[in-house]
C-alpha atoms as a PDB file:
ATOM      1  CA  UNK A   1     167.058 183.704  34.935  1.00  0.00           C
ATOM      2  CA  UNK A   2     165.006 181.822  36.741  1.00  0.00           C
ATOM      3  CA  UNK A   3     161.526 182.767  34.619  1.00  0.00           C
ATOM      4  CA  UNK A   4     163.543 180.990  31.518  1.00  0.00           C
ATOM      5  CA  UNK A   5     162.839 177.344  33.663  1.00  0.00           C
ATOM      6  CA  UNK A   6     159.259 178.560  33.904  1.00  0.00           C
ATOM      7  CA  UNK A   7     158.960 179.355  30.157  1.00  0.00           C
ATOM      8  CA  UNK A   8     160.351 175.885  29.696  1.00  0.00           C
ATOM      9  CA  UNK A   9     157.508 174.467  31.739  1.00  0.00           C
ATOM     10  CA  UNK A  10     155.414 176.120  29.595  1.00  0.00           C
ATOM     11  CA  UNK A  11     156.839 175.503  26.175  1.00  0.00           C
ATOM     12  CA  UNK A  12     156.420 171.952  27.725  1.00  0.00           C
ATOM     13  CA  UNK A  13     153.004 171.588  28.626  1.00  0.00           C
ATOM     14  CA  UNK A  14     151.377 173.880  25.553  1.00  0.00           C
ATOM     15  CA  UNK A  15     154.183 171.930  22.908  1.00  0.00           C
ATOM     16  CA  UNK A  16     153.050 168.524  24.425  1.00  0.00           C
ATOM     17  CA  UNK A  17     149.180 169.211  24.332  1.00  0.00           C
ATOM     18  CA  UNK A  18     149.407 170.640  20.916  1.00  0.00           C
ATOM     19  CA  UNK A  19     151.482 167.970  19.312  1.00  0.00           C
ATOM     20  CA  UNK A  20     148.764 165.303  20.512  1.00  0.00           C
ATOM     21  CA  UNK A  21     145.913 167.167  19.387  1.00  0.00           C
ATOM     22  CA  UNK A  22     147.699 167.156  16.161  1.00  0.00           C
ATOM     23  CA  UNK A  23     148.175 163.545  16.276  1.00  0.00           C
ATOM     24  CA  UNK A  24     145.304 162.767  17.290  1.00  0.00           C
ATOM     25  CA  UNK A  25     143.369 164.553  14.655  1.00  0.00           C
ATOM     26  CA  UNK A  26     145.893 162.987  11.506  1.00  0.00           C
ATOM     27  CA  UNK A  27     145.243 159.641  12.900  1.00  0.00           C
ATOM     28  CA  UNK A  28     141.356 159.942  13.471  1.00  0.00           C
ATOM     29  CA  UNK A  29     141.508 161.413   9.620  1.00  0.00           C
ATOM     30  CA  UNK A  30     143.412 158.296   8.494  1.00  0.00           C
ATOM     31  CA  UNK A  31     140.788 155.894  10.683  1.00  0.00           C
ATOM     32  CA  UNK A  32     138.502 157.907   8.647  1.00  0.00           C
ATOM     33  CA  UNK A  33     139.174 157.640   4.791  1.00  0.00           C
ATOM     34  CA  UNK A  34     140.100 153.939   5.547  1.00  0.00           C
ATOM     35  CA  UNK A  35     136.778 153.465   7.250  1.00  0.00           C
ATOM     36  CA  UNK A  36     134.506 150.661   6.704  1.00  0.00           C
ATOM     37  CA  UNK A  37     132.111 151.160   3.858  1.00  0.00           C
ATOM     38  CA  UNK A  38     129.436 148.590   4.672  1.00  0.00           C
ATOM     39  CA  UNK A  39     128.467 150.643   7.977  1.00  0.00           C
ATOM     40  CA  UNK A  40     128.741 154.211   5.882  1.00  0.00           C
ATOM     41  CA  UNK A  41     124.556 154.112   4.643  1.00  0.00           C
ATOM     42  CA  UNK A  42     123.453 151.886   7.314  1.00  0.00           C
ATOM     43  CA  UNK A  43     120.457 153.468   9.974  1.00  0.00           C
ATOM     44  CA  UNK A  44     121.606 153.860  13.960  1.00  0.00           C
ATOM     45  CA  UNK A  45     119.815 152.096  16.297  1.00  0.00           C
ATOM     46  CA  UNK A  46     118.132 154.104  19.184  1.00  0.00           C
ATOM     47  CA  UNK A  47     120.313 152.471  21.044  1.00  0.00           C
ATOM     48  CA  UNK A  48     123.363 153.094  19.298  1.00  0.00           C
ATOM     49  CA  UNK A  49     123.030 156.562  18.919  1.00  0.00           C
ATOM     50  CA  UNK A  50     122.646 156.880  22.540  1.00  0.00           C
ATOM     51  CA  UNK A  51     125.508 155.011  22.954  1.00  0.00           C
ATOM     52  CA  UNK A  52     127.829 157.097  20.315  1.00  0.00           C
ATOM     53  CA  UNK A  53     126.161 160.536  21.386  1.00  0.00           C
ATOM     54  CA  UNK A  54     126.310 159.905  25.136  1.00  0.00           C
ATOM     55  CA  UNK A  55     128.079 156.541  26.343  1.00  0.00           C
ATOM     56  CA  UNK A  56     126.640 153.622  28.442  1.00  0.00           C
ATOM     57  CA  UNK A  57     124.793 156.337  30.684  1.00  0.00           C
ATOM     58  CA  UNK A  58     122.455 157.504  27.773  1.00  0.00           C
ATOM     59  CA  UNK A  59     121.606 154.371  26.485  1.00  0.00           C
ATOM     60  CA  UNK A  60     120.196 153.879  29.714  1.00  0.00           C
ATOM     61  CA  UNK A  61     118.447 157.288  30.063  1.00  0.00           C
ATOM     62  CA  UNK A  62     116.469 156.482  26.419  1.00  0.00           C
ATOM     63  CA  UNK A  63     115.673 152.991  27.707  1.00  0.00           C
ATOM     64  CA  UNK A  64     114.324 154.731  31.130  1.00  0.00           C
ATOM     65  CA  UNK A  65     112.502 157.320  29.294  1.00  0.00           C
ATOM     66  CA  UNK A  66     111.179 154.936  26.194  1.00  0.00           C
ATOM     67  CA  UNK A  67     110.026 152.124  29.064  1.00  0.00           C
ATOM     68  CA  UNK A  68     107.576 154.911  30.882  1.00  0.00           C
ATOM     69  CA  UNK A  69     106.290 156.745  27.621  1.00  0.00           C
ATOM     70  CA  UNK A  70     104.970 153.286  26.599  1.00  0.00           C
ATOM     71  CA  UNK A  71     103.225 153.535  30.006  1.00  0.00           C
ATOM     72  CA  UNK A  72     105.626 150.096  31.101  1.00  0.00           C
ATOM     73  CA  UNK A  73     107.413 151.911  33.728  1.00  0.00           C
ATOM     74  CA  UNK A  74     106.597 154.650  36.595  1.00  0.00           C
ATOM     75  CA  UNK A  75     108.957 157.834  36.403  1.00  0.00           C
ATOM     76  CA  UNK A  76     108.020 159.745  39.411  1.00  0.00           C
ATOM     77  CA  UNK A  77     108.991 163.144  39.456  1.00  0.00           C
ATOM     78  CA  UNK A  78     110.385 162.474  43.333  1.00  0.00           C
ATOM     79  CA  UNK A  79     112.705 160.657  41.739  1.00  0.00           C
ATOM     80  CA  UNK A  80     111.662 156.953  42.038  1.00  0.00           C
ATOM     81  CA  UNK A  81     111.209 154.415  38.990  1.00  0.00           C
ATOM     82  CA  UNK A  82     108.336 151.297  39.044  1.00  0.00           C
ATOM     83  CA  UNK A  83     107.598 148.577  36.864  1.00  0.00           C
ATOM     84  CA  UNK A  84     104.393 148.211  35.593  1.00  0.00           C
ATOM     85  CA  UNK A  85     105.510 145.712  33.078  1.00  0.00           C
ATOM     86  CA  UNK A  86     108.003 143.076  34.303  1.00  0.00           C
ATOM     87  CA  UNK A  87     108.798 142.041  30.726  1.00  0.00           C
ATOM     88  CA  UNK A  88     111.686 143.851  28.705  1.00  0.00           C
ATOM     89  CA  UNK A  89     111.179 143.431  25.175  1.00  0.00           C
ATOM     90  CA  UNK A  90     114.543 143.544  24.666  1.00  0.00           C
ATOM     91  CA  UNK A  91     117.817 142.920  27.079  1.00  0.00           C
ATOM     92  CA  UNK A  92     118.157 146.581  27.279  1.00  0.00           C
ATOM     93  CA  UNK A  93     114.977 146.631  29.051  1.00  0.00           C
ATOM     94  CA  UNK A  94     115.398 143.727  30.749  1.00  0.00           C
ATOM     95  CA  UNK A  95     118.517 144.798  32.127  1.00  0.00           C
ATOM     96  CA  UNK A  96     116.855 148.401  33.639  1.00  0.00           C
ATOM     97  CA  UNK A  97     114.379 145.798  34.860  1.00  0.00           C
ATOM     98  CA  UNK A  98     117.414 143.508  36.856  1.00  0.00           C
ATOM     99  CA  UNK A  99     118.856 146.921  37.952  1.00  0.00           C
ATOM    100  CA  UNK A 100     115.360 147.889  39.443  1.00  0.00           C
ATOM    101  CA  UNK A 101     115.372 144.944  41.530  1.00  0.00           C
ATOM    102  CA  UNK A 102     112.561 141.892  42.601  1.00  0.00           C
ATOM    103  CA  UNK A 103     110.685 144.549  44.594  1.00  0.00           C
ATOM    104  CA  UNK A 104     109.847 146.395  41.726  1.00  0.00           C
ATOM    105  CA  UNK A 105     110.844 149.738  42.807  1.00  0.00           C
ATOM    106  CA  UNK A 106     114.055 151.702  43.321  1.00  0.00           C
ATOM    107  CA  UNK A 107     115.883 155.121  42.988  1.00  0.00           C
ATOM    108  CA  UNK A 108     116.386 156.487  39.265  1.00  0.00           C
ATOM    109  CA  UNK A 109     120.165 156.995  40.155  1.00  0.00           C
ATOM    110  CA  UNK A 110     121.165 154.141  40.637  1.00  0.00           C
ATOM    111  CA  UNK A 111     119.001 152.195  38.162  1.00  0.00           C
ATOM    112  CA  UNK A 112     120.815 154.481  35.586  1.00  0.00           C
ATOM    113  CA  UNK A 113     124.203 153.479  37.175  1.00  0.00           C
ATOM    114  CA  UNK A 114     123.529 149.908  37.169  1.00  0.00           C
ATOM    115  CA  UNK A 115     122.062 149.392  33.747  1.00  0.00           C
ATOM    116  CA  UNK A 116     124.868 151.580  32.170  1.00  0.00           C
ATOM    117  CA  UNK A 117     126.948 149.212  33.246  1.00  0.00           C
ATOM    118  CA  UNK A 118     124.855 145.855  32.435  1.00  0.00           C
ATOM    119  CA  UNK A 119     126.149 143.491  29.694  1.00  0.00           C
ATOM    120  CA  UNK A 120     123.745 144.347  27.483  1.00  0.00           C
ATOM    121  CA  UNK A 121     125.700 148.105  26.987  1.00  0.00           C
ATOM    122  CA  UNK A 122     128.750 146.065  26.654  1.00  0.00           C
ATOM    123  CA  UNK A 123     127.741 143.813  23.865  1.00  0.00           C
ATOM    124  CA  UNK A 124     126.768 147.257  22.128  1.00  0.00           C
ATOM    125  CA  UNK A 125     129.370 148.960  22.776  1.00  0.00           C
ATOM    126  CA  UNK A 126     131.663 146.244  21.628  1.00  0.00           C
ATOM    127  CA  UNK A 127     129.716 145.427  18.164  1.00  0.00           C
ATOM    128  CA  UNK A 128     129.901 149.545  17.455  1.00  0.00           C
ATOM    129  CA  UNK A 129     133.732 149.432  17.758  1.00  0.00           C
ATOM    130  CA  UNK A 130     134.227 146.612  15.332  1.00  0.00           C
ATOM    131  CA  UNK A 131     131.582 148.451  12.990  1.00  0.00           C
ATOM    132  CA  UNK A 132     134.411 151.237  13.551  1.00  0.00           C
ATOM    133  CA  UNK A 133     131.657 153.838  14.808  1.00  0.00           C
ATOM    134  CA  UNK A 134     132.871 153.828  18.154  1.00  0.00           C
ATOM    135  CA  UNK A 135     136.116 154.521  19.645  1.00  0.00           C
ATOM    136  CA  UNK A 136     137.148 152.030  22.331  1.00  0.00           C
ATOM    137  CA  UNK A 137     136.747 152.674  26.068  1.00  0.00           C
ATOM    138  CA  UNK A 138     140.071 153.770  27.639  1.00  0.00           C
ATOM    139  CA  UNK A 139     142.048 154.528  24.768  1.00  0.00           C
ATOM    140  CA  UNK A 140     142.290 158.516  25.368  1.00  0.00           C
ATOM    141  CA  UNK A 141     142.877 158.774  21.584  1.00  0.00           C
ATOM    142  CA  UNK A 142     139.709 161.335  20.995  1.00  0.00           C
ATOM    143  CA  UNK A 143     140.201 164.202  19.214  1.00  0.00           C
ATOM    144  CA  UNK A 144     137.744 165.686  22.474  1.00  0.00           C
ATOM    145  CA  UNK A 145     140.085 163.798  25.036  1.00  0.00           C
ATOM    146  CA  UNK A 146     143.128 165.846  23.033  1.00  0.00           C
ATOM    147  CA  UNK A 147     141.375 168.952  22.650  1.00  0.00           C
ATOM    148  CA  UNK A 148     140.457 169.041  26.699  1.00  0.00           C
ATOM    149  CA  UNK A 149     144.430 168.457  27.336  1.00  0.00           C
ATOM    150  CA  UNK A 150     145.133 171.614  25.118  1.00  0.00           C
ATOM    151  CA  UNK A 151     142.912 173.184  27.527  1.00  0.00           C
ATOM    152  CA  UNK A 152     143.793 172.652  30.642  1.00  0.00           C
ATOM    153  CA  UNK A 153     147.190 173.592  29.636  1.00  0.00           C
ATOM    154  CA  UNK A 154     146.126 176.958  28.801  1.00  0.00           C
ATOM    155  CA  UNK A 155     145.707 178.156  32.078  1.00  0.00           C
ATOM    156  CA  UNK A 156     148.952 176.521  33.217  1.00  0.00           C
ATOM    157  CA  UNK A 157     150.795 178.407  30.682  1.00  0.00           C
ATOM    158  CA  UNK A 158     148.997 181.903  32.133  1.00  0.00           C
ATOM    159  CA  UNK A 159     149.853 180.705  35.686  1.00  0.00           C
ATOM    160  CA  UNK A 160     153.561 180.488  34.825  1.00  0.00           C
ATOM    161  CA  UNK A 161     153.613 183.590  33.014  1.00  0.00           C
ATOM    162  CA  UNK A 162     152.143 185.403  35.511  1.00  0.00           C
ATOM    163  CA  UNK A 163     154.677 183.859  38.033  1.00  0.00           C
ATOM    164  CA  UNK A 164     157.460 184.710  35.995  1.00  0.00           C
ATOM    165  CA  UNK A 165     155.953 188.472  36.003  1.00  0.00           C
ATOM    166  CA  UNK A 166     155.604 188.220  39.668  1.00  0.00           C
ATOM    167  CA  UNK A 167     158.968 187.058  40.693  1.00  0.00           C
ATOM    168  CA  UNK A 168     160.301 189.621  43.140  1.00  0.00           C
ATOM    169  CA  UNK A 169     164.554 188.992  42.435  1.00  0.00           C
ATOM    170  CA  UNK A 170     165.284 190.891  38.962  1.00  0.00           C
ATOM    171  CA  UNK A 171     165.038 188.953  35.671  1.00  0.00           C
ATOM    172  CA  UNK A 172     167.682 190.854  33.971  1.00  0.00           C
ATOM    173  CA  UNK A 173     164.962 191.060  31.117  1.00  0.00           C
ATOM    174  CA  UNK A 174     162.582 193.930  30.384  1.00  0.00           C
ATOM    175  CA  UNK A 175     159.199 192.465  32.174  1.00  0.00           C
ATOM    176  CA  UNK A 176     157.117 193.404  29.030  1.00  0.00           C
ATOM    177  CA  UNK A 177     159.680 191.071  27.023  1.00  0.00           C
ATOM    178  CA  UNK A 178     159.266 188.249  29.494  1.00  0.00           C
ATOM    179  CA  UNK A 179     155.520 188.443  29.134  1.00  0.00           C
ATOM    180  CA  UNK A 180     156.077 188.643  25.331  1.00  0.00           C
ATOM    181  CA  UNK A 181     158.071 185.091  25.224  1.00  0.00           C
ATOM    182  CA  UNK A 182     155.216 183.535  27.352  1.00  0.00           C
ATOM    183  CA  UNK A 183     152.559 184.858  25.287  1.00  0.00           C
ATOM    184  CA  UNK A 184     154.181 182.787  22.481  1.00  0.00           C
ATOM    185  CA  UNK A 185     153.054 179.346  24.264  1.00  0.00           C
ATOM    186  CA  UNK A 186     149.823 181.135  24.636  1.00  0.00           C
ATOM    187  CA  UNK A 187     149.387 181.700  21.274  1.00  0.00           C
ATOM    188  CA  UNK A 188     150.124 178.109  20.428  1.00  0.00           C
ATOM    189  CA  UNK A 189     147.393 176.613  22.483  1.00  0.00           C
ATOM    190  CA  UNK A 190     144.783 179.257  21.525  1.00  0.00           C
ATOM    191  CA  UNK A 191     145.465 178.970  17.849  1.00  0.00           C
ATOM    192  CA  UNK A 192     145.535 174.543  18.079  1.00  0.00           C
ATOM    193  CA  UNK A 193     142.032 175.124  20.013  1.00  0.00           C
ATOM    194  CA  UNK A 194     140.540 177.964  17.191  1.00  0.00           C
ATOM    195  CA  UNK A 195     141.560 174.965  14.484  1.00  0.00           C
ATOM    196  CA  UNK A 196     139.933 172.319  16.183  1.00  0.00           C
ATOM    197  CA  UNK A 197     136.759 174.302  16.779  1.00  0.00           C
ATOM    198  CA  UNK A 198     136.758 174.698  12.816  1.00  0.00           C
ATOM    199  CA  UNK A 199     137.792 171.484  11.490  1.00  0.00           C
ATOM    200  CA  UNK A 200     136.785 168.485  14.106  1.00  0.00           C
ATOM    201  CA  UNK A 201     133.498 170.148  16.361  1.00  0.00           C
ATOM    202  CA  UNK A 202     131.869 168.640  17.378  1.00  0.00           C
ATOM    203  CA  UNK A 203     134.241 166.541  20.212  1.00  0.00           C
ATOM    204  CA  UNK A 204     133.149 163.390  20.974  1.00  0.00           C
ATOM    205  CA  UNK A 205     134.365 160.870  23.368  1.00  0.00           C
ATOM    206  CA  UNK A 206     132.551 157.808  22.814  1.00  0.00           C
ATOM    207  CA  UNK A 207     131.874 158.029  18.221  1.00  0.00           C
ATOM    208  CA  UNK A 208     134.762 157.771  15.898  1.00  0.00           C
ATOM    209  CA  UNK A 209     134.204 160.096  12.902  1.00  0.00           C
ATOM    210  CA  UNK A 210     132.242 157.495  10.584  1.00  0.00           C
ATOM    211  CA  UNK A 211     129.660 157.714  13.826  1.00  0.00           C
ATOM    212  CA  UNK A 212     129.650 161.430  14.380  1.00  0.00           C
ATOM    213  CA  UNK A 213     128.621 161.089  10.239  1.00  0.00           C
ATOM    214  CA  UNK A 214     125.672 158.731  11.407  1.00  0.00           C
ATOM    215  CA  UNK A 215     124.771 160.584  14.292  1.00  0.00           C
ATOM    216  CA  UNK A 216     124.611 164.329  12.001  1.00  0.00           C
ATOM    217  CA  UNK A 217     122.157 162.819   9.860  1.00  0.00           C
ATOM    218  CA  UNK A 218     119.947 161.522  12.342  1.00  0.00           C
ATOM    219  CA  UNK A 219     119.703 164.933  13.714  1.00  0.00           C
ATOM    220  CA  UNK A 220     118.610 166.285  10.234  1.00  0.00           C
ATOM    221  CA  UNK A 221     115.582 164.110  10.099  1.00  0.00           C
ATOM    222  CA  UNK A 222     112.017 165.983  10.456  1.00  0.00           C
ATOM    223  CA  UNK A 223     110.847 165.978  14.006  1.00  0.00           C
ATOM    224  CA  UNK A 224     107.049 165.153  15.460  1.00  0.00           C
ATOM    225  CA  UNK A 225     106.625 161.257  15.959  1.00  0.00           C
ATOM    226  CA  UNK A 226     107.430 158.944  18.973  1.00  0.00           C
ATOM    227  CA  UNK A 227     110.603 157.932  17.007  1.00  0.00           C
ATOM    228  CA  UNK A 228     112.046 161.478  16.706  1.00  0.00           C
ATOM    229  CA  UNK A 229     111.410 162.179  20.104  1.00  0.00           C
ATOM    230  CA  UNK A 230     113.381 159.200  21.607  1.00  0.00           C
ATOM    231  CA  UNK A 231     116.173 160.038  19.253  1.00  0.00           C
ATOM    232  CA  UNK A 232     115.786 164.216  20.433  1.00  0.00           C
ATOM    233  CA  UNK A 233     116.871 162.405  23.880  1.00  0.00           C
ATOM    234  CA  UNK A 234     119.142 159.704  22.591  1.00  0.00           C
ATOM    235  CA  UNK A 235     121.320 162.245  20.914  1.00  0.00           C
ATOM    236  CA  UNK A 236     120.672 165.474  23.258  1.00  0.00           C
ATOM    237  CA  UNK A 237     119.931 163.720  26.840  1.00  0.00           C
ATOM    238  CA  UNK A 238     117.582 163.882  29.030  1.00  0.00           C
ATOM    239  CA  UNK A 239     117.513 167.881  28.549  1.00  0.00           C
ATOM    240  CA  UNK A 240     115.669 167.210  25.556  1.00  0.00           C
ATOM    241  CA  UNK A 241     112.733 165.850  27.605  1.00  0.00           C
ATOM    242  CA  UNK A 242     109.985 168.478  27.103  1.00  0.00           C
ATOM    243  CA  UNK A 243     107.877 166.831  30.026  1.00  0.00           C
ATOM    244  CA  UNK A 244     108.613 168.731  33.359  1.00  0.00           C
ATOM    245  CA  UNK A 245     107.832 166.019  35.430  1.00  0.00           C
ATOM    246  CA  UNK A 246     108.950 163.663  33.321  1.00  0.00           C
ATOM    247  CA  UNK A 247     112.687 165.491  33.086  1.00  0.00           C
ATOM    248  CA  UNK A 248     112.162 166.204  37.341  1.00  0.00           C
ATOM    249  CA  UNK A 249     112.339 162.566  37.390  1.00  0.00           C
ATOM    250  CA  UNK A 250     116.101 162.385  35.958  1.00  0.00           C
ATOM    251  CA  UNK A 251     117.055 165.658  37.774  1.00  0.00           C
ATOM    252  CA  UNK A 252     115.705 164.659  41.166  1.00  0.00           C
ATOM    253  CA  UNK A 253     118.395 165.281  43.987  1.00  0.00           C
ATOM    254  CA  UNK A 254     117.393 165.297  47.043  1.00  0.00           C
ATOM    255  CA  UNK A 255     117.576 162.252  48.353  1.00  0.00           C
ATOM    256  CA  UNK A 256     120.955 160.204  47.226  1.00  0.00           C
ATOM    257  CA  UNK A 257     121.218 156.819  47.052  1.00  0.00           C
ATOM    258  CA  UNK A 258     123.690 154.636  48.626  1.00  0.00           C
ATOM    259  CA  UNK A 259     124.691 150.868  47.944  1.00  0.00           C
END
């Protein structure tokens, strides 16, 4: 009877996942109708929706890519980043300018790496989570953070089931029952993942739902100006970047940097 301990396991890990996806979702729901209704008709920042659609890293891409479309910074397609003008308008820029160095000149990567983590992104980030748009770093209480546990224990569930299949000492149970009890687990896991994907899509890690609210109507908003196409890459990423040297400049890999 050892493929009983193994359906245990599994019961485990799909009952565990599930029940904090659950969770998860009743308390974001509750966060939700109590939100804060000063913030609920208020306009995003560029910077903020970079921050809510992609974390600390975005807001840096959009500051890197707004910087050399204004002709103030040098995006080479080999991967390299310039200053042309050595004064940020605003501390975002002036921190991509500090992570750039005195010499004027650096790698993209880690010009990305150090802005994303400049005060500047913290100060945001913290004024979006009292504003209740963002959910705090290192929580793990996201509906996507939940929704990725249910999904990794998917194949754990399949692994067990096939194991208990596999096992070469008799079961004393008819194999096609054996694989009927673990498809049960299955089935629970599949089904919490189908009702996510229909009630809480998109996932996010970094916007509470009053954010992802925000964030939906800034990507209703008619395209064609400067504005929309910073936001196109503040909410998408640099993907969105219809330039192809301009995006080579993000993508650029062959040379990594080191500290």
């Amino acid at each position: 009877m050892f493929w009983v301990l193994l359906l245990l396991l599994a019961w485990a890990f799909a009952g565990t996942a599930c029940a904090r996806l659950c969770l998860t979702a009743v308390r974001s729901a509750a966060e939700d109708a109590s939100g804060v209704p000063a913030d609920g008709a208020r306009d995003l920042t560029l910077y903020e929706a970079a921050f809510l659609s992609g974390g600390p890293a975005r807001v840096a891409d959009v500051t890197l890519v707004s910087m050399a479309r204004e002709r103030r910074l040098l995006l080479a397609h080999t991967g390299w980043a310039t200053v042309v003008d050595p004064h940020g308008r605003d501390e975002m820029e002036r921190s991509v300018i500090g992570a750039i160095g005195p010499e004027g000149q650096s790698r993209i990567a880690p010009v990305r790496a150090r802005a994303a983590g400049a005060q500047a992104v913290r100060r945001l980030s913290d004024g979006l989570v009292r504003a209740g748009l963002a959910v705090p770093e290192g929580t793990g209480t996201t509906v996507g953070s939940a929704v990725r546990q249910v999904r990794a224990a998917v194949p754990v569930v399949v692994a067990l089931g096939v194991t208990a299949l596999l096992l070469p000492v008799p079961t004393g149970t008819p194999r096609l029952l054996v694989g009927l009890w673990f498809a049960l687990p299955l089935t629970l896991t599949l089904s919490c993942l189908a009702i996510a994907r229909f009630e809480a899509h998109p996932y996010s890690r970094w916007a509470s739902p009053a954010g992802q609210r925000l964030l939906s109507a800034l990507t209703g908003r008619p395209a064609g100006d400067e504005r929309s196409f910073l936001t196109s890459v503040a909410v998408r990423g640099v993907r969105a970047i219809g330039e192809p040297r301009l995006r080579a400049a993000f993508t650029h890999r062959d040379q990594p940097w080191r500290e």
